[in-house]
Protein backbone atom coordinates (compact mmCIF):
# COMPACT_ATOMS: atom_id res chain seq x y z
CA UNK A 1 84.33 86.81 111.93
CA UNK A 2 86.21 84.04 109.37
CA UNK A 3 89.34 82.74 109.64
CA UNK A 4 91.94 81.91 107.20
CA UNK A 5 91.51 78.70 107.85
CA UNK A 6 88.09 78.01 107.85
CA UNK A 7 88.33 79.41 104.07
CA UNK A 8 87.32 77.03 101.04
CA UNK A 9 89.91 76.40 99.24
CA UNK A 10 88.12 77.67 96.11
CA UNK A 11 87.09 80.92 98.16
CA UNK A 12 90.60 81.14 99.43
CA UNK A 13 91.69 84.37 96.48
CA UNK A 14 88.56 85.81 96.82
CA UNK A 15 88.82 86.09 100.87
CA UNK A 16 91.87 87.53 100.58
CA UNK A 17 90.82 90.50 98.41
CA UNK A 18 90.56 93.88 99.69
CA UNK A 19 88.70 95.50 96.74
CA UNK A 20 85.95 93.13 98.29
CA UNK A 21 86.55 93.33 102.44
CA UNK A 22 87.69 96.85 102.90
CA UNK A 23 87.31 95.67 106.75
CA UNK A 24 89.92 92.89 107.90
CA UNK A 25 91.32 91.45 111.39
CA UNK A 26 94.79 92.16 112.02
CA UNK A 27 94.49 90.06 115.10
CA UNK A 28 94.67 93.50 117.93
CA UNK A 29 92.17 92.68 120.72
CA UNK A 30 91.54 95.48 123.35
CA UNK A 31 90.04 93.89 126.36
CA UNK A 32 88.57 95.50 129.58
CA UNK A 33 90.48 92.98 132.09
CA UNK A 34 87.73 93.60 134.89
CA UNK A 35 85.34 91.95 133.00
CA UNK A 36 87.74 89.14 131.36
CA UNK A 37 88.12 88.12 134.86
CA UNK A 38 84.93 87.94 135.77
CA UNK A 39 84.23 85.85 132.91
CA UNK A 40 86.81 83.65 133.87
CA UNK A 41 85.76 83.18 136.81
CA UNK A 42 82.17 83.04 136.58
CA UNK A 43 81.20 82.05 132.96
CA UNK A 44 82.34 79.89 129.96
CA UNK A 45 82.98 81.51 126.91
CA UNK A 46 82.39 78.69 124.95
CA UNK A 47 84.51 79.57 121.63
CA UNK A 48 84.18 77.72 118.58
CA UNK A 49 87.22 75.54 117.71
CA UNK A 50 88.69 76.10 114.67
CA UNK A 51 90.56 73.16 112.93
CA UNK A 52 93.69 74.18 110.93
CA UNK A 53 95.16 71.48 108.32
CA UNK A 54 99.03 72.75 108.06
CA UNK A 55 101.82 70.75 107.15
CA UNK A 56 105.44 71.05 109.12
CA UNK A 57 108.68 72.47 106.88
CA UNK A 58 109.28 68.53 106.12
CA UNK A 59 105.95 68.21 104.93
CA UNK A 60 104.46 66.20 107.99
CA UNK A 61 101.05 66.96 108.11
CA UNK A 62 99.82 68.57 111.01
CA UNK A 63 95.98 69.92 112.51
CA UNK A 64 96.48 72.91 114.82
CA UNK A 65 93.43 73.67 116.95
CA UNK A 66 92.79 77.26 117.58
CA UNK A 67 89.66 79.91 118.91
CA UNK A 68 89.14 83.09 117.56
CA UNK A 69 89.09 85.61 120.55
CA UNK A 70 87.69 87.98 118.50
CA UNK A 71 84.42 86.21 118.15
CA UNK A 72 84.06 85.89 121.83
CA UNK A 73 80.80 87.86 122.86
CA UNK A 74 81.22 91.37 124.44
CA UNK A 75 81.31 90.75 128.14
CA UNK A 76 82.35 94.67 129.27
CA UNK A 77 78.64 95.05 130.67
């Protein structure tokens, strides 16, 4: 799984097509909350962070840190 913002910039069109992903995230996660849980409780999920360059409305830049729960491995077992 990729995320917007780990994207080259010179990649960034070509990411964005669908002629060439005809499968895309739309950020829906369906989780068995059992087993979250017992993750949580028991385990680290250890998620990559992502670092997002984005600049505020004024122009201030700004890094937002964020995980991508979707890459998180299947725990349901």
């Amino acid at each position: 799984m990729l995320e917007v913002a780990q994207v080259p910039s010179e990649h960034l069109e070509e990411f964005k097509s669908i002629r060439k992903f005809k499968i895309f995230n739309t950020n829906n996660l369906w989780l068995n909350l059992p087993a979250l849980k017992r993750v949580m409780e028991t385990e680290n999920l250890d998620l990559e962070i992502i670092i997002n360059q984005k600049s505020l409305d004024d122009g201030q830049p700004v890094v937002q840190l964020e995980t991508a729960a979707g890459a998180a491995p299947d725990v349901s077992r």
